[in-house]
C-alpha atoms as a PDB file:
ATOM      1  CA  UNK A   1      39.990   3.882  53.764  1.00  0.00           C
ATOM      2  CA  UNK A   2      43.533   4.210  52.450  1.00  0.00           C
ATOM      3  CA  UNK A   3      44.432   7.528  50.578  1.00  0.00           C
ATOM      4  CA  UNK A   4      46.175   7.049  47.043  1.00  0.00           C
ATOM      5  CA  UNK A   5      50.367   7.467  47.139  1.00  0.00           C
ATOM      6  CA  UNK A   6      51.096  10.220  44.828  1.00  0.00           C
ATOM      7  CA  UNK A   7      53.663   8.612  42.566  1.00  0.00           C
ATOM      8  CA  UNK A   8      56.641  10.622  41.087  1.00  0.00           C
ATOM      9  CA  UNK A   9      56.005  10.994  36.903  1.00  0.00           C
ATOM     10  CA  UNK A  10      59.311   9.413  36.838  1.00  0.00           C
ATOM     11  CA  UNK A  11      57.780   6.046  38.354  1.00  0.00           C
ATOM     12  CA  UNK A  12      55.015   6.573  36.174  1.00  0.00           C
ATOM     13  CA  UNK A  13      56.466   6.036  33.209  1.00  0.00           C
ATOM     14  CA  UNK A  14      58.817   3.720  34.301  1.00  0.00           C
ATOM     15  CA  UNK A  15      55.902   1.348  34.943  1.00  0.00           C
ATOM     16  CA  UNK A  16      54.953   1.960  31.569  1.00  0.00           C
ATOM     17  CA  UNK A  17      58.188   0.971  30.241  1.00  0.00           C
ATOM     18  CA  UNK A  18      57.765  -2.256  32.547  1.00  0.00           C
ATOM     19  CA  UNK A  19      54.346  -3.440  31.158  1.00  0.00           C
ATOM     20  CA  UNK A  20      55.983  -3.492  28.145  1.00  0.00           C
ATOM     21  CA  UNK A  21      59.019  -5.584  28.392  1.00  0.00           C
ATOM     22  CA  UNK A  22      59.485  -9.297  28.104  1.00  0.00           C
ATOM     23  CA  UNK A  23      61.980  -9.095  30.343  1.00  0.00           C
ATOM     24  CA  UNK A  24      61.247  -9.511  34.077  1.00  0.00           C
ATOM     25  CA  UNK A  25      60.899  -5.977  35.709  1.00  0.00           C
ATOM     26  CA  UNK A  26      60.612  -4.699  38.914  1.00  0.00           C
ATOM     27  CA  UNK A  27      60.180  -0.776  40.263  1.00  0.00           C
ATOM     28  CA  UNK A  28      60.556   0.614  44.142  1.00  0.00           C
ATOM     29  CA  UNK A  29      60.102   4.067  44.939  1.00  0.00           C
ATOM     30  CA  UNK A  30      62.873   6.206  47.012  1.00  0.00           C
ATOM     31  CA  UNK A  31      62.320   4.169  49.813  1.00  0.00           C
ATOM     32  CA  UNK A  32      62.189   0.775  48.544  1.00  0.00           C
ATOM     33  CA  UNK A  33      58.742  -0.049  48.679  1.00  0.00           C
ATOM     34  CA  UNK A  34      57.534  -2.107  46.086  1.00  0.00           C
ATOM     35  CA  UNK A  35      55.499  -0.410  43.886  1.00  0.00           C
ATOM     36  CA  UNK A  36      55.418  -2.766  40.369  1.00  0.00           C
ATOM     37  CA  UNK A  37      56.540  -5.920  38.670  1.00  0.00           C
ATOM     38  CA  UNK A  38      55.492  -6.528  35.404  1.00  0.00           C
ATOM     39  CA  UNK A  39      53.985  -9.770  33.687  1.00  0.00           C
ATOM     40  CA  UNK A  40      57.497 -11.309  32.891  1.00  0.00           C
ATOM     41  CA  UNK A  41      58.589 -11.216  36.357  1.00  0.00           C
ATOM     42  CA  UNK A  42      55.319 -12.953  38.156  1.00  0.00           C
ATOM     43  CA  UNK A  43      56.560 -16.743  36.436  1.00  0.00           C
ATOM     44  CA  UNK A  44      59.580 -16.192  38.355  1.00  0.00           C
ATOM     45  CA  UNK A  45      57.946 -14.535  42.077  1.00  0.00           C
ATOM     46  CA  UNK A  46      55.077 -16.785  41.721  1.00  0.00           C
ATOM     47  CA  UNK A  47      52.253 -14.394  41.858  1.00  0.00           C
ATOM     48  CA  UNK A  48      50.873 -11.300  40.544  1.00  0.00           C
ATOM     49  CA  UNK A  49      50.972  -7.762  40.980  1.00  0.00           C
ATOM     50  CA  UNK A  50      47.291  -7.544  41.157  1.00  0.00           C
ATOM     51  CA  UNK A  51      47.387 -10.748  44.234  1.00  0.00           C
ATOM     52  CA  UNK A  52      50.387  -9.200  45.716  1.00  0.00           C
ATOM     53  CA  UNK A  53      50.311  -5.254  45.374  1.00  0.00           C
ATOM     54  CA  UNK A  54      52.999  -2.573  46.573  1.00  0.00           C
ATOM     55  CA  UNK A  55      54.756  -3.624  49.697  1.00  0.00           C
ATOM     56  CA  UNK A  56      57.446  -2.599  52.584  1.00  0.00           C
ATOM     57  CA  UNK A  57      60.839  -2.865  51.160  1.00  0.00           C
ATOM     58  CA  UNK A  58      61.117  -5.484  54.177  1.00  0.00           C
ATOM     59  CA  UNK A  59      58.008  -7.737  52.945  1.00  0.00           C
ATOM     60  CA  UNK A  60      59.117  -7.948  49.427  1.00  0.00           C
ATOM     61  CA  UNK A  61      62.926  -8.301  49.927  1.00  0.00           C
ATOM     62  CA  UNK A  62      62.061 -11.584  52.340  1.00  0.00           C
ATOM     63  CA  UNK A  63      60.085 -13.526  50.404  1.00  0.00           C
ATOM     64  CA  UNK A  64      63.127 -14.326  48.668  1.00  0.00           C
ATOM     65  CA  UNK A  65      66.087 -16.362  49.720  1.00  0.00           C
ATOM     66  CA  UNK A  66      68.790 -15.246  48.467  1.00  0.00           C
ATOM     67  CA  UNK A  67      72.173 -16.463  48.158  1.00  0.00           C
ATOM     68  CA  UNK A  68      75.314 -16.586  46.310  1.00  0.00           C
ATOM     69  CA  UNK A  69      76.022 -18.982  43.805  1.00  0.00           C
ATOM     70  CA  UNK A  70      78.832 -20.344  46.351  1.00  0.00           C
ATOM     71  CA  UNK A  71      75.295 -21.046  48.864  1.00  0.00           C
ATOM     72  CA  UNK A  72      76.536 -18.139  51.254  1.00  0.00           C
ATOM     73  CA  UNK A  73      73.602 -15.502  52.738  1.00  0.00           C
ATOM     74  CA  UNK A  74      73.214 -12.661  50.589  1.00  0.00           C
ATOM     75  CA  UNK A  75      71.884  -9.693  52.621  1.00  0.00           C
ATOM     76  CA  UNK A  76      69.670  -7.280  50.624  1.00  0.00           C
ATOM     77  CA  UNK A  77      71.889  -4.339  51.022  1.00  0.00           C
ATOM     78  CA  UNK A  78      74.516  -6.488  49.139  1.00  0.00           C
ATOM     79  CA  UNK A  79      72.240  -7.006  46.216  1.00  0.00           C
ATOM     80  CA  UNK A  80      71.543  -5.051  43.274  1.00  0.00           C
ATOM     81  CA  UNK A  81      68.628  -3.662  44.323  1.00  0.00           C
ATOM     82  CA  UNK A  82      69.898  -2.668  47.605  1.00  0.00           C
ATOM     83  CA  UNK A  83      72.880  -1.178  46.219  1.00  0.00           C
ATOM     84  CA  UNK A  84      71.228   1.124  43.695  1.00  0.00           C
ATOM     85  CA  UNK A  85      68.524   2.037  46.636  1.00  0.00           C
ATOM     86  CA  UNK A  86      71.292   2.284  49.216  1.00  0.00           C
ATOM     87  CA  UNK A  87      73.948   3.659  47.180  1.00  0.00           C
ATOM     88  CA  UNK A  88      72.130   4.900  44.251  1.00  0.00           C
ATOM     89  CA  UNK A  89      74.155   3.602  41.659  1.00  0.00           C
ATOM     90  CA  UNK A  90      73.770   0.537  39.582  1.00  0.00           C
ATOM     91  CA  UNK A  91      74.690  -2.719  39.944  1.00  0.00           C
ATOM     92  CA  UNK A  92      74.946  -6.466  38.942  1.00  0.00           C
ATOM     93  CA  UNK A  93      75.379  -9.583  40.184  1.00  0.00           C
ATOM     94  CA  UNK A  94      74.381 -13.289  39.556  1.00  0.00           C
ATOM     95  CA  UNK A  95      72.936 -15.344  42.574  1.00  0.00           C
ATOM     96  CA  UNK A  96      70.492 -17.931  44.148  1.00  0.00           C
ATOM     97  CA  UNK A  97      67.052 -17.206  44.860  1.00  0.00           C
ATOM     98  CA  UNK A  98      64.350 -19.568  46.309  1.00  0.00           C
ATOM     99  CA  UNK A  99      60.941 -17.759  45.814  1.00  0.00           C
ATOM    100  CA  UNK A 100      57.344 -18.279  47.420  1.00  0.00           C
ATOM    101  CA  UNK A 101      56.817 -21.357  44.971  1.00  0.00           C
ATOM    102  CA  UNK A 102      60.002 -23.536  46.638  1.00  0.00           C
ATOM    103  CA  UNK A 103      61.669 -23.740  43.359  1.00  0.00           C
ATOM    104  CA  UNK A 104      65.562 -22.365  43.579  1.00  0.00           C
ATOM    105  CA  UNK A 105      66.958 -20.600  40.335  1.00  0.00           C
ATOM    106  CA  UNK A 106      69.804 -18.825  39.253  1.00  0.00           C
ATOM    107  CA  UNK A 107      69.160 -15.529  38.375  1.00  0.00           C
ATOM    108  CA  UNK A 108      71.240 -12.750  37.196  1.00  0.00           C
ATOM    109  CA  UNK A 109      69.983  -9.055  38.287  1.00  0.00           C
ATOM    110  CA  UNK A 110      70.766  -5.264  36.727  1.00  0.00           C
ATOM    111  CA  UNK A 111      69.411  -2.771  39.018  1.00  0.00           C
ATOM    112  CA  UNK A 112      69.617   1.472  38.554  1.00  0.00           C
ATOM    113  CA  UNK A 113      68.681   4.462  40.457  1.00  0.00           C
ATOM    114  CA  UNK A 114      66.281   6.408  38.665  1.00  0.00           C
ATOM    115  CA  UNK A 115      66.638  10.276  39.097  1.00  0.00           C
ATOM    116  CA  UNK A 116      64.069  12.727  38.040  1.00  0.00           C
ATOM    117  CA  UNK A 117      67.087  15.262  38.384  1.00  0.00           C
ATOM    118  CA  UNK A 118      70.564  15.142  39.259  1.00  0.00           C
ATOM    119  CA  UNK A 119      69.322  16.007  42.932  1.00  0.00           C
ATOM    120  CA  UNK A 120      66.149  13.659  43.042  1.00  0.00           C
ATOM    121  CA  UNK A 121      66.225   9.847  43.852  1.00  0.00           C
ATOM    122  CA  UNK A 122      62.736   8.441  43.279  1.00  0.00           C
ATOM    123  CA  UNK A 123      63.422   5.258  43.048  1.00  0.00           C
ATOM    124  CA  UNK A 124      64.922   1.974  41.717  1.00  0.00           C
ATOM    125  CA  UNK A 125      64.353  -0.242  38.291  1.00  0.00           C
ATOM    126  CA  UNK A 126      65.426  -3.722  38.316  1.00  0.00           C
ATOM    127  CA  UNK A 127      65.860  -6.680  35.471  1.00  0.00           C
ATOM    128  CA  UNK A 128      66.540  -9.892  35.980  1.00  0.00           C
ATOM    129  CA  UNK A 129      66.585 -13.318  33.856  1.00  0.00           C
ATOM    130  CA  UNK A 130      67.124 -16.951  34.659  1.00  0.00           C
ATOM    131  CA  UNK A 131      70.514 -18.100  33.923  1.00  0.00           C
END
């Protein structure tokens, strides 16, 4: 039987925040493991939270193909999320995607380190919208 995560109150109430927004939202913890996506964002990924669940930074960032809007590769670690995960600080940036359901869209994406102090990456929060 798997033993509960303990989850930072920082991610907490981030998730909170999420459930709340209109907006598709998305929340990893300090090392990029999926750990949320609201409502807003399963019309775009295809599926649910509840049919999906948290995930490996690796099984979530592949089900996506992502590229720029010029058609060239766009490695993870060169996309918002990765950026504000690898280089904790924000970023954004307007690209491809082709999710789970086949369909290609343009998306644009604003992703952000979250800190519970100065000192203490917990994690990342990410919005994006169809172009």
């Amino acid at each position: 039987m798997a033993v509960p995560r303990h989850k930072h109150l920082v991610l907490i109430l981030a998730r909170e925040f999420a459930s709340n927004l209109a907006t598709p939202t998305f929340i990893a913890d300090e090392t990029g493991r999926l750990v949320f996506f609201n409502e807003a964002a399963e019309q775009i990924i295809g599926e649910t939270f509840a049919e999906l669940g948290e995930m490996p930074v690796e099984d979530w960032t592949s089900r996506f193909d992502a590229r720029t809007l010029e058609s060239e590769p766009l490695p993870f670690q060169q996309r918002p999320p990765g950026i504000a995960l690898y280089e904790r600080r924000p970023a954004h940036e307007r690209y491809r995607v082709t999710s789970v359901d086949g369909v290609e869209r343009s998306i644009s994406v604003t992703s952000f380190p979250l800190f519970a102090h100065a000192d203490a990456f917990v994690g990342v929060f990410t919005i994006f919208w169809r172009d």
